[in-house]
Structure formats: C-alpha cells, structure tokens
Protein backbone atom coordinates (compact mmCIF):
# COMPACT_ATOMS: atom_id res chain seq x y z
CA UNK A 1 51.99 -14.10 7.35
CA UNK A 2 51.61 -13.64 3.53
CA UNK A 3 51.99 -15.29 0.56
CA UNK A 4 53.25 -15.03 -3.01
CA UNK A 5 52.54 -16.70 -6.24
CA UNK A 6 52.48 -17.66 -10.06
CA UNK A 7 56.12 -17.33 -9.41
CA UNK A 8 56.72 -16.74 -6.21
CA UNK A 9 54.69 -17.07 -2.92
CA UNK A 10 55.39 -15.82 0.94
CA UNK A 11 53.90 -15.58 4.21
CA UNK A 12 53.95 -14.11 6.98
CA UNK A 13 52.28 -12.95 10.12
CA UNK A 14 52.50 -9.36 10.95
CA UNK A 15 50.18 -7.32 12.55
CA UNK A 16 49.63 -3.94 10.48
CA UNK A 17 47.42 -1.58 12.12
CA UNK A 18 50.34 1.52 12.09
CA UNK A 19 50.84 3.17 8.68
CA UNK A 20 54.68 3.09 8.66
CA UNK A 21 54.55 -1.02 9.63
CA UNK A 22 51.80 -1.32 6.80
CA UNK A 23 54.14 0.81 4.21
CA UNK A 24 56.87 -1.32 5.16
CA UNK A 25 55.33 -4.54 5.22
CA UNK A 26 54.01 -3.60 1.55
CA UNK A 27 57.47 -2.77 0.12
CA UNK A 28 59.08 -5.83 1.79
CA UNK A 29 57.03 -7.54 -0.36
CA UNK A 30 56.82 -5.54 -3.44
CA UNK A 31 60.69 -5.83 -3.12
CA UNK A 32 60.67 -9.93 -2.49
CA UNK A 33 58.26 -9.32 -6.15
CA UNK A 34 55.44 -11.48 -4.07
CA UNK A 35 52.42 -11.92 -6.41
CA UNK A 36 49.95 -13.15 -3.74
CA UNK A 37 50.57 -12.31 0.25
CA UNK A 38 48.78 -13.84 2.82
CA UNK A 39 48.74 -11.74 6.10
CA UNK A 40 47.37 -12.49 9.43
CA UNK A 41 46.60 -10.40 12.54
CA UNK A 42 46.33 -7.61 10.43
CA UNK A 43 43.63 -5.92 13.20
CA UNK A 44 42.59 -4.05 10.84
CA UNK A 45 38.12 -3.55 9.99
CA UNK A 46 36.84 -3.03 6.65
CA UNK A 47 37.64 0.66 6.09
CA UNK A 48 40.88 -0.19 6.94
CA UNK A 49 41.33 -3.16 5.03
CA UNK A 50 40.93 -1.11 1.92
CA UNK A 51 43.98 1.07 2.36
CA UNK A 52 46.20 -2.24 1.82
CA UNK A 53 44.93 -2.38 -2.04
CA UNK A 54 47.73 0.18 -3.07
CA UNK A 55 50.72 0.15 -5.73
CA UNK A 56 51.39 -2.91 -6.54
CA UNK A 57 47.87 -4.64 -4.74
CA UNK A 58 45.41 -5.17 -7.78
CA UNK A 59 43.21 -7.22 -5.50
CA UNK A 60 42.43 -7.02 -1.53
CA UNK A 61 40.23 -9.90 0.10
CA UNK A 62 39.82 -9.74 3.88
CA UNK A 63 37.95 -10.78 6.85
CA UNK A 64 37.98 -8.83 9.57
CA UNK A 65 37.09 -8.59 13.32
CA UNK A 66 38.33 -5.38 15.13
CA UNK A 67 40.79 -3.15 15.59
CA UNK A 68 42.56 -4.57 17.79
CA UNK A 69 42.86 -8.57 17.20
CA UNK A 70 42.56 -11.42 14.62
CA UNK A 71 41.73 -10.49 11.04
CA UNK A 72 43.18 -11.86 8.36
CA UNK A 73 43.54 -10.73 4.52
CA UNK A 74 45.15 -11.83 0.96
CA UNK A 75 46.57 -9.56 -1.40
CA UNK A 76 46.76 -9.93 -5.36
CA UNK A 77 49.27 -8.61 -7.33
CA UNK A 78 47.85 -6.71 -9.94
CA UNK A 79 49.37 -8.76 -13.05
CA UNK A 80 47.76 -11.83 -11.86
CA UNK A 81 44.73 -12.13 -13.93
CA UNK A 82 43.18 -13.95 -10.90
CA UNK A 83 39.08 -14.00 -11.62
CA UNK A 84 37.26 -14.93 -7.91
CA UNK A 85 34.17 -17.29 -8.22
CA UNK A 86 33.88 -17.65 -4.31
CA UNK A 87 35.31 -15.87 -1.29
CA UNK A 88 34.46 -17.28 2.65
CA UNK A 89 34.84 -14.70 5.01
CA UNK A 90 34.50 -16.11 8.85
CA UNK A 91 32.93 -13.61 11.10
CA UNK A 92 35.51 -13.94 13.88
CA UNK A 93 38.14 -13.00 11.40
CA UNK A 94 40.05 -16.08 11.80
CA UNK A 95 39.83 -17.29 8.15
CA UNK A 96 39.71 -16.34 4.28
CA UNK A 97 38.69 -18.83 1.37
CA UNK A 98 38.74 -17.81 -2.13
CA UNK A 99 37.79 -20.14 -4.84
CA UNK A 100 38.71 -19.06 -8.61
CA UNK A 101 40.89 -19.39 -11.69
CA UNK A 102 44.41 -17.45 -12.81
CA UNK A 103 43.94 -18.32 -16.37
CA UNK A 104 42.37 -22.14 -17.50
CA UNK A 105 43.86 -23.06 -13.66
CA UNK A 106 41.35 -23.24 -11.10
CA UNK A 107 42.52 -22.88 -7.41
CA UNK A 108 41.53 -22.54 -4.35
CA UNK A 109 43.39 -20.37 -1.47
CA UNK A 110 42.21 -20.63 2.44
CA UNK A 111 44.51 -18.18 4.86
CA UNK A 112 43.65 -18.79 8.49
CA UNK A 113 44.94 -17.41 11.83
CA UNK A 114 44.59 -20.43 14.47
CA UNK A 115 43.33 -19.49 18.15
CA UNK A 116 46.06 -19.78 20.60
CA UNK A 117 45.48 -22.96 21.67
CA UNK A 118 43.73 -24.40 18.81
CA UNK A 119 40.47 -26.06 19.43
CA UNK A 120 39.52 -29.04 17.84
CA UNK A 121 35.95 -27.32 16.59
CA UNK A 122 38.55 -24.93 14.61
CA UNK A 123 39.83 -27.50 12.74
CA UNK A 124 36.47 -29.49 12.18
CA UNK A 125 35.38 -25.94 10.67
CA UNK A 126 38.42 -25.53 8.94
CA UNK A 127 38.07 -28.60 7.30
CA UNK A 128 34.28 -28.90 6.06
CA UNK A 129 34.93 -24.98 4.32
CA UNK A 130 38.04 -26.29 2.49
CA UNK A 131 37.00 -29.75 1.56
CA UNK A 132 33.70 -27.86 -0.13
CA UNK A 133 35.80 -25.62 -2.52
CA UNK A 134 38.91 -28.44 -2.48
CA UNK A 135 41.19 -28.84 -6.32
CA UNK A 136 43.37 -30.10 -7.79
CA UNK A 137 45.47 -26.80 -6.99
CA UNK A 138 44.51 -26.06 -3.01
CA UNK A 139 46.45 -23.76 -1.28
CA UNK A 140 46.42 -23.69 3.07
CA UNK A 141 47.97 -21.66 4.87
CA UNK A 142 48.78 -19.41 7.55
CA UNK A 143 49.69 -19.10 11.67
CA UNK A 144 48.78 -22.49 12.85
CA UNK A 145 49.50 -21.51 16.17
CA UNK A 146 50.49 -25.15 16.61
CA UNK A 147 53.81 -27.88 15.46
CA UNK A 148 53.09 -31.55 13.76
CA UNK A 149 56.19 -32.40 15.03
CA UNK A 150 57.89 -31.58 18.40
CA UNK A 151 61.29 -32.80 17.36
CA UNK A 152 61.96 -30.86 14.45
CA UNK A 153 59.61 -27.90 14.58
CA UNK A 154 60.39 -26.68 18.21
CA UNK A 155 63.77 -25.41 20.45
CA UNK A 156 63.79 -26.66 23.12
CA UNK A 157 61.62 -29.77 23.03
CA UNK A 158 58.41 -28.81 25.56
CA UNK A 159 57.86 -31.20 28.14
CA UNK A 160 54.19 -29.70 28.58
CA UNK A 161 51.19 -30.57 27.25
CA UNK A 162 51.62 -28.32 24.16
CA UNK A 163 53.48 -31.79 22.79
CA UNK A 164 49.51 -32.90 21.84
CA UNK A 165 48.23 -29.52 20.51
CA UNK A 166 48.90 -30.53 16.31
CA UNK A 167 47.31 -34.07 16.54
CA UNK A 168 44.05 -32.78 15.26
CA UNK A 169 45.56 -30.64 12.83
CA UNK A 170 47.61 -33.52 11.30
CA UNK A 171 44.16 -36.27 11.09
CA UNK A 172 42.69 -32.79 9.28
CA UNK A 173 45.55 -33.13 7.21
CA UNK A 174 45.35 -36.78 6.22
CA UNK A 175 41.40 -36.79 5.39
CA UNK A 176 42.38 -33.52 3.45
CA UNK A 177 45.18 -35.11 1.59
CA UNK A 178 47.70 -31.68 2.50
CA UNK A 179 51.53 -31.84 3.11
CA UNK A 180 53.51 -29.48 4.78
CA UNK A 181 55.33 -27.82 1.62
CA UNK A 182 58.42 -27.08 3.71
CA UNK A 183 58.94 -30.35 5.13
CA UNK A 184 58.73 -31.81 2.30
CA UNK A 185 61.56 -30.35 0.82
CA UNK A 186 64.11 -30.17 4.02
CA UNK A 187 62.46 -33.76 5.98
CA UNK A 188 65.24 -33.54 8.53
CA UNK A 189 66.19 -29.86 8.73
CA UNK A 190 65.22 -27.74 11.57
CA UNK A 191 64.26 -24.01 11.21
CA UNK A 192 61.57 -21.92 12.99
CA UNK A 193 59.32 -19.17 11.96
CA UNK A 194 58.47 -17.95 15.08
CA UNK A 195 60.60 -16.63 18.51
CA UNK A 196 58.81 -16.79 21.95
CA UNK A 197 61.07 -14.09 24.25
CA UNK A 198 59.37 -15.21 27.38
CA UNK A 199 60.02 -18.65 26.91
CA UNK A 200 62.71 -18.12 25.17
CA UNK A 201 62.11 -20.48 22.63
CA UNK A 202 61.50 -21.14 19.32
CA UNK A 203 59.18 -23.21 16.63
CA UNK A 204 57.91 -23.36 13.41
CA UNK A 205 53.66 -22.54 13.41
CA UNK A 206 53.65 -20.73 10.10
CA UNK A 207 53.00 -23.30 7.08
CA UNK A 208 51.91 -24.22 3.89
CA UNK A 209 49.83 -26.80 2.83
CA UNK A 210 49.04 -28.49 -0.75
CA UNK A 211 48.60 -31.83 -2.23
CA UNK A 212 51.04 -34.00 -3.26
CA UNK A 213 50.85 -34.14 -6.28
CA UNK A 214 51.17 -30.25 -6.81
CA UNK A 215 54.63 -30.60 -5.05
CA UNK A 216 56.26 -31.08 -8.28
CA UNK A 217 54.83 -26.99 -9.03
CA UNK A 218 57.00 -25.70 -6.08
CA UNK A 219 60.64 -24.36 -7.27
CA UNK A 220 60.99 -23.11 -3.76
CA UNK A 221 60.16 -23.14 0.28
CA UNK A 222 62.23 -21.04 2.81
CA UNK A 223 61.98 -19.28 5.72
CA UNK A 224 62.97 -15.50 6.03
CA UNK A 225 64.31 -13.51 9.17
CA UNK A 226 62.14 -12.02 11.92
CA UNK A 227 62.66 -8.49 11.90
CA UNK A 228 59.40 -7.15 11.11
CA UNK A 229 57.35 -8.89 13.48
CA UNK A 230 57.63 -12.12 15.94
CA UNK A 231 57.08 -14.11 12.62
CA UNK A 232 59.57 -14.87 9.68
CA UNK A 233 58.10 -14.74 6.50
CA UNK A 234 57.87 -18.15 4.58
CA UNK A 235 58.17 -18.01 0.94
CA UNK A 236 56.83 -20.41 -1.46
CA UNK A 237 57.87 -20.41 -5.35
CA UNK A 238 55.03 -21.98 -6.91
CA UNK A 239 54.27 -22.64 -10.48
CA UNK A 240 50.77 -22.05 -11.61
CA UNK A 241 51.15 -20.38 -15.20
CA UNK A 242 53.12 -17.78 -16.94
CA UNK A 243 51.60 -14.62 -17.08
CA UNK A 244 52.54 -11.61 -19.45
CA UNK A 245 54.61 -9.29 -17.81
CA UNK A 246 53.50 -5.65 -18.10
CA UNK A 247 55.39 -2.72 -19.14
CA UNK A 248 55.78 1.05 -17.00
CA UNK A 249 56.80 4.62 -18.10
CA UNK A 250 59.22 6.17 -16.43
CA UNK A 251 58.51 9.56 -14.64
CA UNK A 252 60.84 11.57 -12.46
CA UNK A 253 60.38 11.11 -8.82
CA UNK A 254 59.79 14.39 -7.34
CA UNK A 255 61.57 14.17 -4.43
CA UNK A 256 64.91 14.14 -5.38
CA UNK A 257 64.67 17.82 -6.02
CA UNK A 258 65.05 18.52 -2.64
CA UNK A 259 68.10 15.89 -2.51
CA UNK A 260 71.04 17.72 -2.26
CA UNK A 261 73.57 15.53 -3.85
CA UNK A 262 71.69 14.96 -6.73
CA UNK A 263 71.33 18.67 -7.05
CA UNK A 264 75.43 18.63 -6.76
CA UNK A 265 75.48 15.65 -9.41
CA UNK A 266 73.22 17.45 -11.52
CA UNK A 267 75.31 20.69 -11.76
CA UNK A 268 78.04 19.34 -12.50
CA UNK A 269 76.35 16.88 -15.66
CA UNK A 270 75.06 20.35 -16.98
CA UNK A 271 78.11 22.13 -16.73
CA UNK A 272 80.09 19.22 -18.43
CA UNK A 273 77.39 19.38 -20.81
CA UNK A 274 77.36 22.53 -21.83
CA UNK A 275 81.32 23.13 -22.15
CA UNK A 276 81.61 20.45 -24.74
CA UNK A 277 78.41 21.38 -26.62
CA UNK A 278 77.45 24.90 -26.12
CA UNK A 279 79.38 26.58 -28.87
CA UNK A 280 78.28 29.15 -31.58
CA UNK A 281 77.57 26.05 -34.70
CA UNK A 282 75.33 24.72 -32.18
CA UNK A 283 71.43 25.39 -32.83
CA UNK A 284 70.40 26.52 -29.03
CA UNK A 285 67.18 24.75 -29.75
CA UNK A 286 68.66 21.84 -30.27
CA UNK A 287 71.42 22.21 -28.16
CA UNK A 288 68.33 22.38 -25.33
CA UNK A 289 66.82 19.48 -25.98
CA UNK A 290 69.77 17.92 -26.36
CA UNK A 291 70.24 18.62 -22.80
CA UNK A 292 66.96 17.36 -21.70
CA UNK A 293 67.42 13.85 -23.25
CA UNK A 294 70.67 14.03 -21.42
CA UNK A 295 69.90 14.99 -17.80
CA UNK A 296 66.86 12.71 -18.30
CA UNK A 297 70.08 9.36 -18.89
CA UNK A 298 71.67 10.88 -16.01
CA UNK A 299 68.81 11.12 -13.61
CA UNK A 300 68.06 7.39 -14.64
CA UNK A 301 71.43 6.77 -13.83
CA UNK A 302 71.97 8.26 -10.52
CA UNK A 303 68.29 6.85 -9.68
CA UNK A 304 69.66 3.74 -10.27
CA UNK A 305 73.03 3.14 -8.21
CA UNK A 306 71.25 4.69 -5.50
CA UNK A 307 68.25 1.94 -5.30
CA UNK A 308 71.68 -0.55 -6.28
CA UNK A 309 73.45 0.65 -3.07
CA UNK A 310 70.50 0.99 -0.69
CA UNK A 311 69.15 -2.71 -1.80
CA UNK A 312 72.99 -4.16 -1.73
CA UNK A 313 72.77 -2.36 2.07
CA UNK A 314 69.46 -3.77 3.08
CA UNK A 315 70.33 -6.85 1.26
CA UNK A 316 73.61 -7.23 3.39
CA UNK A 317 71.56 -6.63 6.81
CA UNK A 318 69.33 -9.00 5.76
CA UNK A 319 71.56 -12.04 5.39
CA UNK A 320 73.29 -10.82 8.87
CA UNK A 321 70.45 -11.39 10.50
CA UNK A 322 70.07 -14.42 9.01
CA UNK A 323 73.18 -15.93 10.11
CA UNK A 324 72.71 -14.28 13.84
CA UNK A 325 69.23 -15.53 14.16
CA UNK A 326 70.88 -19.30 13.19
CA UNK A 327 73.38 -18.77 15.57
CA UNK A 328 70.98 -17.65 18.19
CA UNK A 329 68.36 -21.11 17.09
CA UNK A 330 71.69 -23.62 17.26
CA UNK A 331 73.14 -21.62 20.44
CA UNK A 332 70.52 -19.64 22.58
CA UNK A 333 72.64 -17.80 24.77
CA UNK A 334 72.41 -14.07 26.15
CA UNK A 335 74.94 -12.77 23.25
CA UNK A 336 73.73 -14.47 20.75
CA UNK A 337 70.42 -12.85 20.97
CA UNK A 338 71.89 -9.12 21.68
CA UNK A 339 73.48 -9.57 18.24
CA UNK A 340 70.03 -10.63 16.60
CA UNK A 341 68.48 -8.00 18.26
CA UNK A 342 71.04 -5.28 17.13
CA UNK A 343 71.22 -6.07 13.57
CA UNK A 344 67.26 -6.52 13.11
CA UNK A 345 67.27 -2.84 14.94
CA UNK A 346 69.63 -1.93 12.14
CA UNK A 347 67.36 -3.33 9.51
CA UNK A 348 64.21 -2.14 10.89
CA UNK A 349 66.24 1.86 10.81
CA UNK A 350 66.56 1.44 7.09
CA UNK A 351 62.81 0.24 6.57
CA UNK A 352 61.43 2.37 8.58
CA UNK A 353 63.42 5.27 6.81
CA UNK A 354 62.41 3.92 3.35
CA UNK A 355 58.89 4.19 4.35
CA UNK A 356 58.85 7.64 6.04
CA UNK A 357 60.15 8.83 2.64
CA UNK A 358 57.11 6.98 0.75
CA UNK A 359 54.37 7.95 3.02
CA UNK A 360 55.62 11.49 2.63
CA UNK A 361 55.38 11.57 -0.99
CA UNK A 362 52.02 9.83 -1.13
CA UNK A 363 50.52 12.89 1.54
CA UNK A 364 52.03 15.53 -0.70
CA UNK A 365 50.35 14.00 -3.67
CA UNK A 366 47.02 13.80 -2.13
CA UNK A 367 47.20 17.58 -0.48
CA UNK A 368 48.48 18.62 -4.33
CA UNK A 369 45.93 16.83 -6.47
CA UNK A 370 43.40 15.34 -4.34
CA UNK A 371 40.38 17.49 -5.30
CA UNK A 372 41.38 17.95 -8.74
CA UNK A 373 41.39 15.65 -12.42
CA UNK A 374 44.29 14.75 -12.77
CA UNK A 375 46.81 11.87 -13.12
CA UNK A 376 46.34 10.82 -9.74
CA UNK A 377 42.84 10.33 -9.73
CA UNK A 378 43.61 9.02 -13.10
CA UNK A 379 45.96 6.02 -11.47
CA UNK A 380 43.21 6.05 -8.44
CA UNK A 381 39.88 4.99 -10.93
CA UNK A 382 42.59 3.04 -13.23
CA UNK A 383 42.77 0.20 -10.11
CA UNK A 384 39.72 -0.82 -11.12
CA UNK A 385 40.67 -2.41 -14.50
CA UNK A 386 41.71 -5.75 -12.21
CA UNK A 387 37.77 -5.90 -11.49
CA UNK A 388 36.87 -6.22 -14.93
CA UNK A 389 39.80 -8.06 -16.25
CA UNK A 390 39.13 -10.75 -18.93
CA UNK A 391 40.10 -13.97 -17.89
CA UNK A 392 40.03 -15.84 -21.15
CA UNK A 393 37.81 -15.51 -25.00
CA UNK A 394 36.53 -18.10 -27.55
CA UNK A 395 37.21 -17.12 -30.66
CA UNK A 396 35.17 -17.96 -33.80
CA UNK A 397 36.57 -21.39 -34.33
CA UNK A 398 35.98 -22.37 -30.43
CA UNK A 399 39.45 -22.43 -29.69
CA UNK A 400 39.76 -20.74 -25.90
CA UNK A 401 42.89 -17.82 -25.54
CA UNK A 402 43.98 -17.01 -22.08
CA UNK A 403 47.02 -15.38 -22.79
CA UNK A 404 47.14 -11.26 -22.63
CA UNK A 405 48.39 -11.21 -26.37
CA UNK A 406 46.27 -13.74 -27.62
CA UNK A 407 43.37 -12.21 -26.29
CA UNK A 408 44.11 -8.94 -28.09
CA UNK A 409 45.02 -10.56 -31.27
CA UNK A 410 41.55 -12.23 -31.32
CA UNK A 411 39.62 -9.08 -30.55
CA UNK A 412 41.55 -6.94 -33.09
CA UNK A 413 41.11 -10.11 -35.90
CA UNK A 414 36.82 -10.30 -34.60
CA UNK A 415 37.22 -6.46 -35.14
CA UNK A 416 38.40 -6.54 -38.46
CA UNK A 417 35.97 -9.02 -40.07
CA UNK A 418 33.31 -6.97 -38.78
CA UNK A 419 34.52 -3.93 -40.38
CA UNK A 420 35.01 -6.08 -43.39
CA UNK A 421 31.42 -7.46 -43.46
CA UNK A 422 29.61 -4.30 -42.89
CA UNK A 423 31.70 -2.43 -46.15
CA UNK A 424 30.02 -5.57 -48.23
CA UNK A 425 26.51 -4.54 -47.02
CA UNK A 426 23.73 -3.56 -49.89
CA UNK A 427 22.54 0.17 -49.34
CA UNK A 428 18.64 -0.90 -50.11
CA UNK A 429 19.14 -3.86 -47.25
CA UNK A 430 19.66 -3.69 -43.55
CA UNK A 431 21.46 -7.05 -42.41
CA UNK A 432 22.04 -7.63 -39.21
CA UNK A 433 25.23 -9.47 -37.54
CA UNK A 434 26.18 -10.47 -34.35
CA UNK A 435 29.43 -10.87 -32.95
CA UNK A 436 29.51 -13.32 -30.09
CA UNK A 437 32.95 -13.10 -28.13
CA UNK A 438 32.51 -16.29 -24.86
CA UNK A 439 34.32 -14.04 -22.19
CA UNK A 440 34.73 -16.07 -18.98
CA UNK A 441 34.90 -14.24 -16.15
C-alpha cells in the first residue's frame, strides 16, 4: 500500500522483494506524481530497504522484519521539504511512525500492516504510539487486514465470524478521533481494494485515516485497479502546503541509439536538413551547429509522442481494467473474471517491459561509471542534499520564511549586508560581527 502527498497521496500494498516488481512499483508511482507512498509487505531487511531511495525517493523510512514477510516502509518525494523529528520503527515490522514538519505544518504519519486476524493487543499498541505523537494533521494508514462495515466494505456479505473482526479497530478509532477518508466522501458507495481468489470475494481493508476536521484538506479519495498485486492502490489528494516546484535539464537518453526507428527518423531529419541548408553561402560551422540545435528539437520531439503514445496505451489498459474489475465486483461470474484477468495480464506486459528497459539502463550505467568521478556518482552523493535540507530561516527582523525562494532571498540580502559592513571597517580596528541565521531543522 503507499501513499502520496502535499498534492497527492496513494497507497497500496505490494510486496516488492523482485527488482522488476520494485522498478515497476516505483514508476507506477512516479507516473501517478505520488509525493509520499506508503508500502506494506515490502519483505524486504535493511540493506534492502535502501535500494527503494532511488530517482524520484528523496527520503526512505522503513521497518523491517525479514525477507520473506511483513515489513513496511514510506517513501518521500524528494521536493517535499519534509524535516523528521521522530520515527517509530516496531521490531516485528508491522508499523512505521514518523513525527515532523513539511514547512510551518507539523504532521504526523503512522503506516501499519495488520496481522491477519487482527488482535486486539495490535490495536491497543497501535493506539498508545499514535495518540503520543497525535496533531492536528495525523495521517493512518495502511492494510488493516480487517472491514468497519460488513455491508458496504465486503462482496459477498460473510456469514462467519470475520463479521466482528473491525469492532476494536473502530472503538480505536473513536478514542482517536480518525475517519475513514474514503467513506467519508462516497458514505453509500461500495468499492473494494482487495480480491480474495479462494474465496472468491472481495472487500475493502486498505484505508486512510485523519481527523475531521482535516477532511476539508482532501481534494481527492479513490481506489485504483489491482494489477500489480492482490491490492488496489488508494489515492488520497491531500492539501498540506504548496511547495516550489523544481526545475531539470534535459539530457539525451542513451538508449535510443540502439532504437531503430529513431535511427530511421533521424536520417531522414538530417537529410531534410541538409538539402534545404547545406549550400555554398552557408558557413559549415554554422551550418553544424545549426544542425545540432536542430536534431536536439527533433529528438525532444520524437521523445515525446513516444512517452504520449505509450502513456495514452497504458492509460487505456488501465481504465479497461477498471471497468472489468467493476463488472467482475457487481457480477462475479467465471467470464467476468477471465476478462479482468486478461487485461491486467496485458497491463502487467507493458510494465513489466517498461521496467526491463530501466533496469537495463541503470546496470549499464553502473558497469560504465561505477568506479569512476563522474556524473553518476555526482547524482549518487547529490541525494543527500534532502538530509540537510533547510526547513525554514528567521531573518533579521524575526519574521520566519519557509518558502524555497524566500529562503534564498534572505540569505543572499544577510549576505550582502555583511559584505557591506565589513567594506566600512577601520584598518587600525578589528570589529567583530556575527551573523545569526535561526535555521529550524
């Protein structure tokens, strides 16, 4: 399960021990633009852990247990200036609190993975962590391995004792002061997050929690398909605080050298080029780079409507399965379930492509500039900026800046008066001044 946020928030429970399932869990959510992911059953230890703070992660906190159950970790985006002041790790790997700020807002995130059933001692624990670090802005969530309500969240209604299993969880709830962020939005509709092929059943165990009165933050709840795990995502578009976005460089992706219609596309671009330009008024050394600025548009170009096309294809299989896994939820039979299963094959093909070709790249990077300085390593050492990120400065007057250009603009205005102040200094006397910047961190 995983989460976004400061815009938008998701999660999901996926289990992400194999490289291609991590590469593709990571892009689903780079793509969805998910600024803080909460994942569960990530089986994953320590070492392991690590590898998930890539591209887009700026921060990785995790708790794990072993390689081969529980464990449970939230990722960062790396333009959310998010500054930790406490993180709970449980030892079983069943739960994650961190305590901290994203600008002036403090916050407090707790990602657990319920035991299957889930004990009542889980919840008491559950409870006295969160209600130590609890906000004004307190985020739960997770797989709850449980419903609160047997009519809506479950098809078909059990007739077991699994009908009792979310009565704790709802009086922890209450003395917390939580709602269920989806519910609240859609009180009557019914939608489930997670499929049960034995039973052949469905319900909805993956939730968000928050307190009222931060409902009126959320833009957004939904559910996604399940097609890269037994668990849909569940996205949650909260507002916390607009944050600066960041600006990249382009650079040519290496790879499509070896792509042979761009190869064909290029050819022809040069020849074009060159029959309207190449004649004998023409400087050849401008003429050249000319033709550099111009393969450079039409790289950017072709680039382009081929991410347009691949998206608008993954895009299209995504809302398929959408509409087939509704079908299926309203109408459970045999066929509708072979048609689920055949488009999420579909979709998992073109993931499972798209991260082939990225782990690819990333191992021919490493072989070629592992054990040298260069701008690899550069990028590598350059992921620990997030670490020492300023959160927020006090400038002389006392007024606090938060914002990524106000922060600047202060340092750059302290920096000048200094400069200032030391020209005015006598030769014969030695004065001494001291700049005091208040950084929170």
């Amino acid at each position: 399960m995983g989460a976004a946020w400061t815009t938008s928030e998701s999660q999901v429970s996926w289990s992400i021990h194999h490289p291609i399932k991590r590469k593709k869990i990571l892009s689903s959510l780079k793509k969805d633009k998910v600024q803080i992911a909460f994942l569960q059953e990530t089986h994953l230890v320590d070492k392991e852990h690590m590898k998930l703070k890539r591209d887009w992660v700026g921060q990785a906190h995790y708790s794990s247990f072993s390689s081969n159950s529980r464990g449970v970790a939230v990722l960062i985006h790396k333009s959310v200036p998010f500054v930790l002041e406490t993180c709970k790790k449980d030892p079983e790997g069943r739960y994650i609190l961190l305590h901290g700020t994203i600008q002036d807002v403090h916050l407090t995130m707790m990602n657990i993975y319920a035991p299957s059933p889930p004990l009542s001692s889980f919840w008491t624990k559950i409870a006295s962590e969160l209600a130590e670090y609890k906000c004004d802005l307190t985020l739960l969530g997770g797989d709850f391995n449980c419903v609160l309500d047997n009519n809506l969240d479950r098809s078909p209604i059990p007739t077991d004792g699994r009908c009792n299993m979310g009565g704790t969880l709802a009086k922890m709830l209450e003395e917390l002061n939580l709602v269920d962020a989806w519910r609240s939005i859609n009180p009557s509709s019914k939608d489930f997050t997670f499929y049960s092929n034995p039973h052949n059943s469905y319900s909805r165990i993956d939730l968000f929690f928050l307190p009222p009165e931060s409902l009126g933050q959320v833009n957004r709840c939904e559910i996604g398909s399940i097609y890269l795990s037994d668990h849909a995502p569940v996205y949650l578009d909260l507002n916390i605080k607009e944050t600066t976005p960041t600006t990249t460089r382009w650079r040519f992706p290496s790879h499509f050298i070896i792509d042979k219609d761009y190869k064909k596309r290029m050819e022809e671009e040069l020849k074009l080029y060159f029959d309207e330009n190449d004649n004998s008024d023409t400087n050849p050394e401008f003429l050249w780079e000319a033709a550099k600025a111009y393969i450079r548009g039409s790289t950017i170009s072709y680039i382009a409507n081929r991410k347009k096309k691949l998206l608008l294809e993954q895009n299209q299989l995504e809302k398929d399965l959408k509409a087939a896994e509704m079908a299926h939820k309203s109408n459970p039979t045999k066929n509708n379930l072979i048609k689920a299963q055949a488009v999420r094959a579909a979709l998992n093909s073109v993931l499972n492509e798209k991260a082939s070709r990225s782990l690819f790249s990333q191992k021919q990077r490493l072989y070629e500039y592992g054990n040298k300085p260069s701008k690899y390593l550069a990028r590598i050492l350059n992921q620990k900026d997030t670490q020492n990120t300023i959160g927020a400065i006090r400038d002389s007057k006392g007024t606090r800046h938060y914002d990524r250009h106000s922060i600047n603009k202060t340092v750059k205005m302290t920096k000048k008066k200094f400069e200032f102040n030391e020209s005015k200094q006598n030769t014969g006397t030695l004065q001494i001044r001291y700049i005091q910047l208040y950084l929170e961190t």
